[in-house]
Each structure stands twice: as C-alpha cells, then as structure tokens.
PDB file of N, CA and C in Angstrom:
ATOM      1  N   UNK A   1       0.832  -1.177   0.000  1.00  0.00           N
ATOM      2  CA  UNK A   1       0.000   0.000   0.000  1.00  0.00           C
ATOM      3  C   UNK A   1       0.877   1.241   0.000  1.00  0.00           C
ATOM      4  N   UNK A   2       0.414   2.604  -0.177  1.00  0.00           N
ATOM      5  CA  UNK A   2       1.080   3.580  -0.610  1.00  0.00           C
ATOM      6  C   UNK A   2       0.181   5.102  -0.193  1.00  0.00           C
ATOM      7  N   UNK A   3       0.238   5.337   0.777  1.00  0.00           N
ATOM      8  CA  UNK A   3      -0.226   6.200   1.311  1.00  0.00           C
ATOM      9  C   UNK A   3       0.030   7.747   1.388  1.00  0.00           C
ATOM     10  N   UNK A   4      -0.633   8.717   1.635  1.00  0.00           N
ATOM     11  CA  UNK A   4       0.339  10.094   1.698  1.00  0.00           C
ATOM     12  C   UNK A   4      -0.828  11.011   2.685  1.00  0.00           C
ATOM     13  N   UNK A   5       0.642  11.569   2.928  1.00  0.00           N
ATOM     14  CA  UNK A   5      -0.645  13.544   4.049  1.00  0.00           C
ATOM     15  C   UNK A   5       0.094  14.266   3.788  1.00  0.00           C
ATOM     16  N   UNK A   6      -0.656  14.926   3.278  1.00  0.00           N
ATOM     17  CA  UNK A   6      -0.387  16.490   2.447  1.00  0.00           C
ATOM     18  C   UNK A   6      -0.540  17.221   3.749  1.00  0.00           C
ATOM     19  N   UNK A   7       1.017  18.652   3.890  1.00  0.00           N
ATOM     20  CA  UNK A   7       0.753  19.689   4.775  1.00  0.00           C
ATOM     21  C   UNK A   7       1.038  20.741   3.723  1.00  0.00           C
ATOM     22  N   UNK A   8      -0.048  21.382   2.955  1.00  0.00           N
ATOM     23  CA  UNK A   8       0.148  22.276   1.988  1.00  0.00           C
ATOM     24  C   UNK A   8       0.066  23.556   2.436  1.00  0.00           C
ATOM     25  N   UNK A   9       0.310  24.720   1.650  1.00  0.00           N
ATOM     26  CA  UNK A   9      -0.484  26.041   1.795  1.00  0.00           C
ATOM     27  C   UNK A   9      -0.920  25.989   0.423  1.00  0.00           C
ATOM     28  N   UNK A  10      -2.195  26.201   0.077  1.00  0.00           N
ATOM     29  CA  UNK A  10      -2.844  26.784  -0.895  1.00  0.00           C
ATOM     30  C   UNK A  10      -3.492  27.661  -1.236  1.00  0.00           C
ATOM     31  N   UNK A  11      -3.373  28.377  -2.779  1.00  0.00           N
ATOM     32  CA  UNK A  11      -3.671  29.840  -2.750  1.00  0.00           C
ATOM     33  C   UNK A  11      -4.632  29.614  -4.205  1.00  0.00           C
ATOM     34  N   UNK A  12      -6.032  30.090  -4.160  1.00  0.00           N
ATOM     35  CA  UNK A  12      -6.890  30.027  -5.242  1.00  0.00           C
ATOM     36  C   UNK A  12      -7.700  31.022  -5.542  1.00  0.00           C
ATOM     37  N   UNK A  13      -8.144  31.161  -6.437  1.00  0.00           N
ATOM     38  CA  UNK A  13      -8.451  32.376  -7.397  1.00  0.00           C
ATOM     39  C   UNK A  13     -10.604  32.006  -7.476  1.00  0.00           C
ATOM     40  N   UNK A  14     -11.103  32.805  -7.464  1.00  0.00           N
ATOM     41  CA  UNK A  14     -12.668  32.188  -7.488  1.00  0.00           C
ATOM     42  C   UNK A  14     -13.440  33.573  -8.455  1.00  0.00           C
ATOM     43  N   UNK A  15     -13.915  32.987  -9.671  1.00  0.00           N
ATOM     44  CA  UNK A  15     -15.157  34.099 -10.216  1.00  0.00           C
ATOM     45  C   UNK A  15     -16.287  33.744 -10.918  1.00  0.00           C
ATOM     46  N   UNK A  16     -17.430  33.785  -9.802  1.00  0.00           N
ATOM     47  CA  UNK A  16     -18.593  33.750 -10.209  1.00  0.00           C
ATOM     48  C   UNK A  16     -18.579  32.034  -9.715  1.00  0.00           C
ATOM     49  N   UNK A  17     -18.484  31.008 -10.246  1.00  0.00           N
ATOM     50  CA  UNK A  17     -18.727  29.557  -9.685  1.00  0.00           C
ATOM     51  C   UNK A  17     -17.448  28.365 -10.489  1.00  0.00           C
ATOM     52  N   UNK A  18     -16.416  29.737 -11.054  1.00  0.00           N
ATOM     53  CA  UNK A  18     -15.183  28.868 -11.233  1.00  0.00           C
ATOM     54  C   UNK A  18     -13.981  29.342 -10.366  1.00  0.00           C
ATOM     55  N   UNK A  19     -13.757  27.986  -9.816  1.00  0.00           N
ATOM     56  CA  UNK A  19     -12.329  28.504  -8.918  1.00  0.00           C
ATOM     57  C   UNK A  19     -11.457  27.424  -8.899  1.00  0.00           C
ATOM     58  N   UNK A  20     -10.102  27.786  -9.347  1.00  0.00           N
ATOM     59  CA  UNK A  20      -8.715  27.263 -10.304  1.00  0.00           C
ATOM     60  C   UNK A  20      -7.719  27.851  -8.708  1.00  0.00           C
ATOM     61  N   UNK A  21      -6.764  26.751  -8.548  1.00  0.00           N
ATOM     62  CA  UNK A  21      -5.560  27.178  -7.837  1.00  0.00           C
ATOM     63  C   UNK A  21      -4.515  26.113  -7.687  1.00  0.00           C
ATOM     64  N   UNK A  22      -3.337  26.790  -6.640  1.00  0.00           N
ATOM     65  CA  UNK A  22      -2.702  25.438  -6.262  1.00  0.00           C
ATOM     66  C   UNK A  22      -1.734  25.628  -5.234  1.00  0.00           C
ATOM     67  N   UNK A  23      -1.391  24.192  -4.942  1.00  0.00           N
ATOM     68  CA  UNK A  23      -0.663  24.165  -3.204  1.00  0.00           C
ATOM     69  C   UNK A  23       0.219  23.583  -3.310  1.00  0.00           C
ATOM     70  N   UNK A  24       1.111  23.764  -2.656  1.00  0.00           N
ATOM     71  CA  UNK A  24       2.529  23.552  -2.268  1.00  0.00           C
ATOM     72  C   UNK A  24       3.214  22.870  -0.814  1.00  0.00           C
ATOM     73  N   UNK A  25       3.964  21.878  -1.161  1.00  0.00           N
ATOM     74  CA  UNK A  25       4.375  21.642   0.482  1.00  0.00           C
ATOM     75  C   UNK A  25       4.930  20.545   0.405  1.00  0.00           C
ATOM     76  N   UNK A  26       5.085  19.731   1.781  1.00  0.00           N
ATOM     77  CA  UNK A  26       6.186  18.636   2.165  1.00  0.00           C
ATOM     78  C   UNK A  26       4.305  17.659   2.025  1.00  0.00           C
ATOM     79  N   UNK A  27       4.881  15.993   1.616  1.00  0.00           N
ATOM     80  CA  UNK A  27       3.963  15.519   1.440  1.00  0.00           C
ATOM     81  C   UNK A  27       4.476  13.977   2.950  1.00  0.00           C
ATOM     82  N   UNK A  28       3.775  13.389   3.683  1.00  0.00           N
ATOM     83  CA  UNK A  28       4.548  12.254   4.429  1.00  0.00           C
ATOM     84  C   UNK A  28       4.129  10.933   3.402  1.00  0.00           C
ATOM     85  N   UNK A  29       5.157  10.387   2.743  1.00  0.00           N
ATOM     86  CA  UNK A  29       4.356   9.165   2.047  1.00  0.00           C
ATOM     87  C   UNK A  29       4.978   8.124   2.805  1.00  0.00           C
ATOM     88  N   UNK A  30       3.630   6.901   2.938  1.00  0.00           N
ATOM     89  CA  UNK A  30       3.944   5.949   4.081  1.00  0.00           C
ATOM     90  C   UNK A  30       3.912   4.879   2.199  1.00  0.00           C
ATOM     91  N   UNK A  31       4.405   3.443   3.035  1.00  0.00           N
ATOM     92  CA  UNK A  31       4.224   2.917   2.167  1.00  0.00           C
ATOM     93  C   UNK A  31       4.677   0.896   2.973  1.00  0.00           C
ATOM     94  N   UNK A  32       4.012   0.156   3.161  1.00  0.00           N
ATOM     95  CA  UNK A  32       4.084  -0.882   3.426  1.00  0.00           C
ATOM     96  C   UNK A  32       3.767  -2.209   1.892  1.00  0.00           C
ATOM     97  N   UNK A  33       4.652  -3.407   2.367  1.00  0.00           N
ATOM     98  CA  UNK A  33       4.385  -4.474   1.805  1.00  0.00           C
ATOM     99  C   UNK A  33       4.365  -5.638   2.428  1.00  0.00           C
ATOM    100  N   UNK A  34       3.353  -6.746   2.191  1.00  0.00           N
ATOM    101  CA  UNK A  34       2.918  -8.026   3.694  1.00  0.00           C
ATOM    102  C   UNK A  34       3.252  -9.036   2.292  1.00  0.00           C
ATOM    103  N   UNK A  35       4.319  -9.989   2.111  1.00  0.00           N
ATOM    104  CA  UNK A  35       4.498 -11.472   1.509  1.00  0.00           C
ATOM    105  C   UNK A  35       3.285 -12.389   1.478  1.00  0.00           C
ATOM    106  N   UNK A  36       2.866 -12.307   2.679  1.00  0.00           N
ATOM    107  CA  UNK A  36       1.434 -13.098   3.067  1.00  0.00           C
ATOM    108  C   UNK A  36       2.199 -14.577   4.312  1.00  0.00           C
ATOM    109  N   UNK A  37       3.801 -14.269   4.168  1.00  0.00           N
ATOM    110  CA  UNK A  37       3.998 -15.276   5.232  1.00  0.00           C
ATOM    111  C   UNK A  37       5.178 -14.875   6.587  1.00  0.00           C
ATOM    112  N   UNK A  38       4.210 -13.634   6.858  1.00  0.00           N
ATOM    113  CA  UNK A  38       3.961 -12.590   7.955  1.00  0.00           C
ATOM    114  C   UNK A  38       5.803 -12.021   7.527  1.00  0.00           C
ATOM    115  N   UNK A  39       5.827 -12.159   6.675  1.00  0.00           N
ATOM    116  CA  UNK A  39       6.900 -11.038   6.655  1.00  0.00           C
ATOM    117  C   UNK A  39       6.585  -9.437   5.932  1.00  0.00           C
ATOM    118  N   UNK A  40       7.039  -8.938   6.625  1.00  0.00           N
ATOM    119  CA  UNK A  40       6.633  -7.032   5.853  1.00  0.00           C
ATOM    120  C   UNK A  40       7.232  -6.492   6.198  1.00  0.00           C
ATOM    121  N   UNK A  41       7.448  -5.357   5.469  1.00  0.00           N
ATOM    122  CA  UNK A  41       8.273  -4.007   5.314  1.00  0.00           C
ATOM    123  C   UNK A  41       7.665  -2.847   5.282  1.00  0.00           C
ATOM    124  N   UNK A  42       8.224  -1.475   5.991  1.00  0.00           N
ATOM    125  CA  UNK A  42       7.294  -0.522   5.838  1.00  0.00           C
ATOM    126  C   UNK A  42       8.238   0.398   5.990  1.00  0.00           C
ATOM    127  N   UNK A  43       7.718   1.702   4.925  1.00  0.00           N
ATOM    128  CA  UNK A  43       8.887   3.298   4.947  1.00  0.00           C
ATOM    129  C   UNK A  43       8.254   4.275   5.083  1.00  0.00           C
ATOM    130  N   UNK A  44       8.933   5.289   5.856  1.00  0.00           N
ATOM    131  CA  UNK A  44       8.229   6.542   5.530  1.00  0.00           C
ATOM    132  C   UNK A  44       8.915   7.511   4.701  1.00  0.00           C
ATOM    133  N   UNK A  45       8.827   8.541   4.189  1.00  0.00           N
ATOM    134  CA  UNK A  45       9.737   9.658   3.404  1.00  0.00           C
ATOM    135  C   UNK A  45       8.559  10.762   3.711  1.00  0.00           C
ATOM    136  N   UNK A  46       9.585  12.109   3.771  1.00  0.00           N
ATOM    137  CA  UNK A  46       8.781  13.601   3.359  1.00  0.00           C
ATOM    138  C   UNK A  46       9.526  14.170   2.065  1.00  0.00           C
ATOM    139  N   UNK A  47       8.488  14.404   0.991  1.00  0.00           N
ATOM    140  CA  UNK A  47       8.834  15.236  -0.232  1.00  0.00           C
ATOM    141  C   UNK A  47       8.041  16.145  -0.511  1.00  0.00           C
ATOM    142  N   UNK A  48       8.339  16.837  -1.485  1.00  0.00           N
ATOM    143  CA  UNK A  48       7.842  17.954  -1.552  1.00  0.00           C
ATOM    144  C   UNK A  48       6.564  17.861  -2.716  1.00  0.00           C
ATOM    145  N   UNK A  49       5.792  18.569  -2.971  1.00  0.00           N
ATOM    146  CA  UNK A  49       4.377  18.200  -4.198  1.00  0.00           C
ATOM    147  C   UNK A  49       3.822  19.112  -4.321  1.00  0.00           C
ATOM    148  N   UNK A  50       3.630  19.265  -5.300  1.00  0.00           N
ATOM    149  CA  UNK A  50       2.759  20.448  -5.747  1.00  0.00           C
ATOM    150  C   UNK A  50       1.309  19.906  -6.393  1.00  0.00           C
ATOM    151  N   UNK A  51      -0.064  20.566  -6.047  1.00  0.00           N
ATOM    152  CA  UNK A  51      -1.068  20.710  -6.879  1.00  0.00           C
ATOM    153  C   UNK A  51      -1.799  21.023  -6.961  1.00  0.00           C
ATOM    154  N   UNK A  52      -2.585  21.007  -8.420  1.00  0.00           N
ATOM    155  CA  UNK A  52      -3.248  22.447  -9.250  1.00  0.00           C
ATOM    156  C   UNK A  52      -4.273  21.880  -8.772  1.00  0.00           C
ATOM    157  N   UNK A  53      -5.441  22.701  -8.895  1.00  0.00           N
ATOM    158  CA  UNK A  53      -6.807  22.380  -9.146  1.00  0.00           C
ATOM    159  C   UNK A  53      -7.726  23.005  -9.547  1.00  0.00           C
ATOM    160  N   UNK A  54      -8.620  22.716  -9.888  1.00  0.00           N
ATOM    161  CA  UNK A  54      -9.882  23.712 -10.705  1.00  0.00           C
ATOM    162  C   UNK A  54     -11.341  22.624 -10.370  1.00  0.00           C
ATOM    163  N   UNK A  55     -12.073  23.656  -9.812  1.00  0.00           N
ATOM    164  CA  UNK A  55     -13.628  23.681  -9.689  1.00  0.00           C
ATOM    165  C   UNK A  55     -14.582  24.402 -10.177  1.00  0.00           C
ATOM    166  N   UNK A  56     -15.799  23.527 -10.949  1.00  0.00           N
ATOM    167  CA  UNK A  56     -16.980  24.544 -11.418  1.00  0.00           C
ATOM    168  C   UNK A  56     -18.029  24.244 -10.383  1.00  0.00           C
ATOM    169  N   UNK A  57     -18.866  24.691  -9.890  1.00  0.00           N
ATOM    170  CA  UNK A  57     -19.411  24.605  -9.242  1.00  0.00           C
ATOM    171  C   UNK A  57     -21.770  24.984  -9.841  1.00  0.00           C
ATOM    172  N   UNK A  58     -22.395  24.443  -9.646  1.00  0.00           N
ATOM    173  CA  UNK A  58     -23.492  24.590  -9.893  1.00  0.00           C
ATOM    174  C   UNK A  58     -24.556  24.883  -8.661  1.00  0.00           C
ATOM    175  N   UNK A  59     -25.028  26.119  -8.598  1.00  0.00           N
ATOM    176  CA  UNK A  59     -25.846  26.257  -7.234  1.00  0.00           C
ATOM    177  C   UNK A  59     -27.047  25.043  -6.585  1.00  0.00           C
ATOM    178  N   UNK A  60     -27.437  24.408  -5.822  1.00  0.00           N
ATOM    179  CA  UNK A  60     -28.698  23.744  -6.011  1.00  0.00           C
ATOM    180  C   UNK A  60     -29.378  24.365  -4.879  1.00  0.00           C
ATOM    181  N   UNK A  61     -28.711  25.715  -3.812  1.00  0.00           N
ATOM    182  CA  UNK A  61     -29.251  26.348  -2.996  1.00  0.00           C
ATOM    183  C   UNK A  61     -28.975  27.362  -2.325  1.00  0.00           C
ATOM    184  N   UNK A  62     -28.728  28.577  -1.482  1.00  0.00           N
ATOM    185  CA  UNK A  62     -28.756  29.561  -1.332  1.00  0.00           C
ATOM    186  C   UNK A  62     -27.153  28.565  -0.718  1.00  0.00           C
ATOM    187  N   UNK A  63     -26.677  27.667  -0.313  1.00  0.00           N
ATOM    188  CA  UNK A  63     -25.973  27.369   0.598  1.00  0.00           C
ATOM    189  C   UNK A  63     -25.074  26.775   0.437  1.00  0.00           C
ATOM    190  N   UNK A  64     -25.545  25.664  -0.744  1.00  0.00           N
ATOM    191  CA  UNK A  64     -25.178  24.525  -1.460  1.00  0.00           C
ATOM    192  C   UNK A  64     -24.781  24.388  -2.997  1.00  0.00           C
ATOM    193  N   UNK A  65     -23.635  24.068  -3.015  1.00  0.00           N
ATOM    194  CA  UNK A  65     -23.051  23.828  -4.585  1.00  0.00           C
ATOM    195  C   UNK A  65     -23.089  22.129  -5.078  1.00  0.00           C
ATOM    196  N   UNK A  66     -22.935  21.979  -6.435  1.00  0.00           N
ATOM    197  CA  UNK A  66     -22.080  20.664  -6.522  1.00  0.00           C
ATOM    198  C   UNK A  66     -21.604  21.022  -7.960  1.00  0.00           C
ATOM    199  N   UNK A  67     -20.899  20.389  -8.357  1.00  0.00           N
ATOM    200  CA  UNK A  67     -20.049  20.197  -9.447  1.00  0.00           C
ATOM    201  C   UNK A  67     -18.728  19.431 -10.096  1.00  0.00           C
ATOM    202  N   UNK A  68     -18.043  19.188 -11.088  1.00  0.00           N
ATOM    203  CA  UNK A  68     -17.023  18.572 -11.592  1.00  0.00           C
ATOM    204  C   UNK A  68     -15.977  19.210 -10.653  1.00  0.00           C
ATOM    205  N   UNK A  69     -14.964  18.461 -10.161  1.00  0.00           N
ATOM    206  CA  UNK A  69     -13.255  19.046  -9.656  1.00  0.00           C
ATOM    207  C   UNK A  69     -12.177  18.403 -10.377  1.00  0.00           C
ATOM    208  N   UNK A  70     -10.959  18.991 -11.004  1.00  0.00           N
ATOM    209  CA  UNK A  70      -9.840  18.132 -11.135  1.00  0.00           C
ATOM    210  C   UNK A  70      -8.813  18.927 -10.031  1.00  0.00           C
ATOM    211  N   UNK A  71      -8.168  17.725  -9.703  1.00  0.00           N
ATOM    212  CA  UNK A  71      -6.769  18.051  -9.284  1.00  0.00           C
ATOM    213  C   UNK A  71      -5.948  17.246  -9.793  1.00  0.00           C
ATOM    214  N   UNK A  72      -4.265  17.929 -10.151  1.00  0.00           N
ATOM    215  CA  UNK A  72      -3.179  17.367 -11.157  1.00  0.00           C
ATOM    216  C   UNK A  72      -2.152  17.531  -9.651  1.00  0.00           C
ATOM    217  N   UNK A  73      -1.340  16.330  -9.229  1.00  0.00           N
ATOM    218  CA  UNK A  73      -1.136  15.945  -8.372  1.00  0.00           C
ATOM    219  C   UNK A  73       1.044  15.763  -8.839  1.00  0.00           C
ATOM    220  N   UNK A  74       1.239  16.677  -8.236  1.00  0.00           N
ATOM    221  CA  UNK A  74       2.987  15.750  -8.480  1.00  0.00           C
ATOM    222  C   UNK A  74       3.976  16.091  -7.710  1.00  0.00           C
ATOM    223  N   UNK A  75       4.444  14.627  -7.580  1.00  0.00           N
ATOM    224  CA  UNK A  75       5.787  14.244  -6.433  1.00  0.00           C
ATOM    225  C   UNK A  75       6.639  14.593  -7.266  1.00  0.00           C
ATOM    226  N   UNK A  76       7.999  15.003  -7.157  1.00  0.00           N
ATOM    227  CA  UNK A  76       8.964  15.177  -7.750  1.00  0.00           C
ATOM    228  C   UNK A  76      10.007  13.869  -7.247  1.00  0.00           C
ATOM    229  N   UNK A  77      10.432  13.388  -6.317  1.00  0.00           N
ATOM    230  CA  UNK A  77      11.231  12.638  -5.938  1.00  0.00           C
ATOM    231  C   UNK A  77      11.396  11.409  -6.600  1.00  0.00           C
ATOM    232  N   UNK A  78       9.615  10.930  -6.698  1.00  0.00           N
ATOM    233  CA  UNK A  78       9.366   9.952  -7.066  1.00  0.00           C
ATOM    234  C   UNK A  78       8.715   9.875  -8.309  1.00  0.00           C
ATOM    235  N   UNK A  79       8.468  10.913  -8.926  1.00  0.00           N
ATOM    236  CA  UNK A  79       7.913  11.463 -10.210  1.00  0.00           C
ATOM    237  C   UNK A  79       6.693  11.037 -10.449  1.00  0.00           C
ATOM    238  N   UNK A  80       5.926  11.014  -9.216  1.00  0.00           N
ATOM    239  CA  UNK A  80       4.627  10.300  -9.511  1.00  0.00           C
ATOM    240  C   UNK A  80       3.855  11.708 -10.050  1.00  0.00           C
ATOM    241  N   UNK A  81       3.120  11.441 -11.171  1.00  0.00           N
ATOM    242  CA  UNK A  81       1.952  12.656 -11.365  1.00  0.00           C
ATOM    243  C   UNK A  81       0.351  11.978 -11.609  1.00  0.00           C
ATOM    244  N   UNK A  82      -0.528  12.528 -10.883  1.00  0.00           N
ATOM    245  CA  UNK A  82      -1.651  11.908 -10.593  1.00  0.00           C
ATOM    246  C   UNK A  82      -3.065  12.933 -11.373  1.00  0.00           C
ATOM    247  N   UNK A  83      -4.076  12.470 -11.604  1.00  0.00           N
ATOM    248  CA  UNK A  83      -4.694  12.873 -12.266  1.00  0.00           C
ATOM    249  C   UNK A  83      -6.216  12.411 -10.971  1.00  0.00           C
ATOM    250  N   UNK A  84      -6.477  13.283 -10.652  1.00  0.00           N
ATOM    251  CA  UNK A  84      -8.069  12.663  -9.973  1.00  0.00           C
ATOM    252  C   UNK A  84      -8.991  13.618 -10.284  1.00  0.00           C
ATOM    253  N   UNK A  85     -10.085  13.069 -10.812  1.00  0.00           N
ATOM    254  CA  UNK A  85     -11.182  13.486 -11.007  1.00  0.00           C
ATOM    255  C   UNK A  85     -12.420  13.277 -10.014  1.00  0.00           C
ATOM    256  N   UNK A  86     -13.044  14.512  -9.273  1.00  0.00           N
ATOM    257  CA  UNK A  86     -14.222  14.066  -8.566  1.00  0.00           C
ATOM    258  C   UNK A  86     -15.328  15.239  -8.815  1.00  0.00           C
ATOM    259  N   UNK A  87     -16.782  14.759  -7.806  1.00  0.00           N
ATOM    260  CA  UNK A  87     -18.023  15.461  -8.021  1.00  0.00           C
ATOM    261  C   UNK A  87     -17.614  15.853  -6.609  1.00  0.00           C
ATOM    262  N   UNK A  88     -17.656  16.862  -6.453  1.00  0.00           N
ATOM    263  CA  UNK A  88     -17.992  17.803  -4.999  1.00  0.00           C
ATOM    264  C   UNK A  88     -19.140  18.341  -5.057  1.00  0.00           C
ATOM    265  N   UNK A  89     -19.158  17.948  -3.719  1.00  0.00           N
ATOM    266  CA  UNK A  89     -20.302  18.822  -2.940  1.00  0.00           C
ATOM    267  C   UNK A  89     -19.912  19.859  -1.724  1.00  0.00           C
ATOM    268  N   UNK A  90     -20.360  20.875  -1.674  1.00  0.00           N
ATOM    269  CA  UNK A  90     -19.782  22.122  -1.020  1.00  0.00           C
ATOM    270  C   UNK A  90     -20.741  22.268  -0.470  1.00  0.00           C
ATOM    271  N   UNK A  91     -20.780  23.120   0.989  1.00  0.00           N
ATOM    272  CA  UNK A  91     -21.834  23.782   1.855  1.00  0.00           C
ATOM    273  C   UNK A  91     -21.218  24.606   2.365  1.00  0.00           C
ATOM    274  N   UNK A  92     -22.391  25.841   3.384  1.00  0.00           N
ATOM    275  CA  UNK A  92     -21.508  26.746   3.983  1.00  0.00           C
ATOM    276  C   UNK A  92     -22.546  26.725   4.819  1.00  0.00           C
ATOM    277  N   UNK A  93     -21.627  26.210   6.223  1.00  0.00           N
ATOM    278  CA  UNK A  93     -22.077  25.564   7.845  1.00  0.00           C
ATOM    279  C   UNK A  93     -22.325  27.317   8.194  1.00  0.00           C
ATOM    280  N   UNK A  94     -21.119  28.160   8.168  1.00  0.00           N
ATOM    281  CA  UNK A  94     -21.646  29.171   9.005  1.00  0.00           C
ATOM    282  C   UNK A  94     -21.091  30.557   8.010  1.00  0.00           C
ATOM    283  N   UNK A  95     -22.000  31.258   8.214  1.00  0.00           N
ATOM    284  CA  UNK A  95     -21.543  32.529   7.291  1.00  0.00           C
ATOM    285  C   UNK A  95     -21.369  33.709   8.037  1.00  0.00           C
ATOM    286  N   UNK A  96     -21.013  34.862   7.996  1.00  0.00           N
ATOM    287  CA  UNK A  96     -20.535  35.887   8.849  1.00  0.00           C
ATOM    288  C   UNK A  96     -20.837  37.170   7.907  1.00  0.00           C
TER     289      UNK A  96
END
C-alpha cells in the first residue's frame, strides 16, 4: 500500500462559480508491503508536491453547490503525477 498527508499552503483564485488554484508543500508518504507469510516491510519519506486544481461549481441552494473538480497531483522525488477526477459537494455551515 502507498499512502500520503499532504501539509500544503494553498492559494486560489474564485469568479462567479469557477475557482482554479494550487498548493505547495512537504507531502509524508507511508508505504508498506505483507508477503502473506507474515513477513513485511514498511517506509516513511517527506517530499515535496505540488497541486493544481480547478472547480466549477453549480448552485442547487442559497448554501449549497455541486459540481465537476480536477486536481493534477505531483511528487517530484518519485515522479509520480496523478490525475483525480471528482463530483464535490460544497456547503456553507456558518456565514458571517
């Protein structure tokens, strides 16, 4: 298995119900392997990653969004670059 936790800062741009940005930072990737005859191995590393993202968003209420997200995902160390596509759903618990 191949795990990661992102400690980013991210900085994004929003107009009207599109909002595009991206984050930066040290990533912890864990990563274990089990033989199946109880032998295993397990590592940790911190690298660095950057990534973009962009959201459209569609109202369905004074409160509530949903819409398409990509985020473009990349390790440099390990040169992994990732592509995920999801549907978000957004709310806003408290407004001021």
């Amino acid at each position: 298995h191949l795990s990661a936790i992102p400690l980013q800062i991210a900085i994004s741009m929003q107009n009207k119900h599109l909002e595009i940005g991206m984050g930066v930072g040290p990533y912890l990737m864990m990563s274990g392997i089990d033989n199946g005859n109880g032998v295993s191995a397990e590592g940790k590393r911190v690298e660095f990653g950057i990534t973009l993202f962009g959201f459209y968003d569609f109202p369905l209420t004074d409160r509530m969004t949903i819409g398409p997200e990509l985020r473009v995902l990349y390790l440099g160390y390990r040169g992994i670059l990732s592509l995920m596509p999801a549907l978000s759903f957004r709310t806003d618990v408290l407004r001021y």
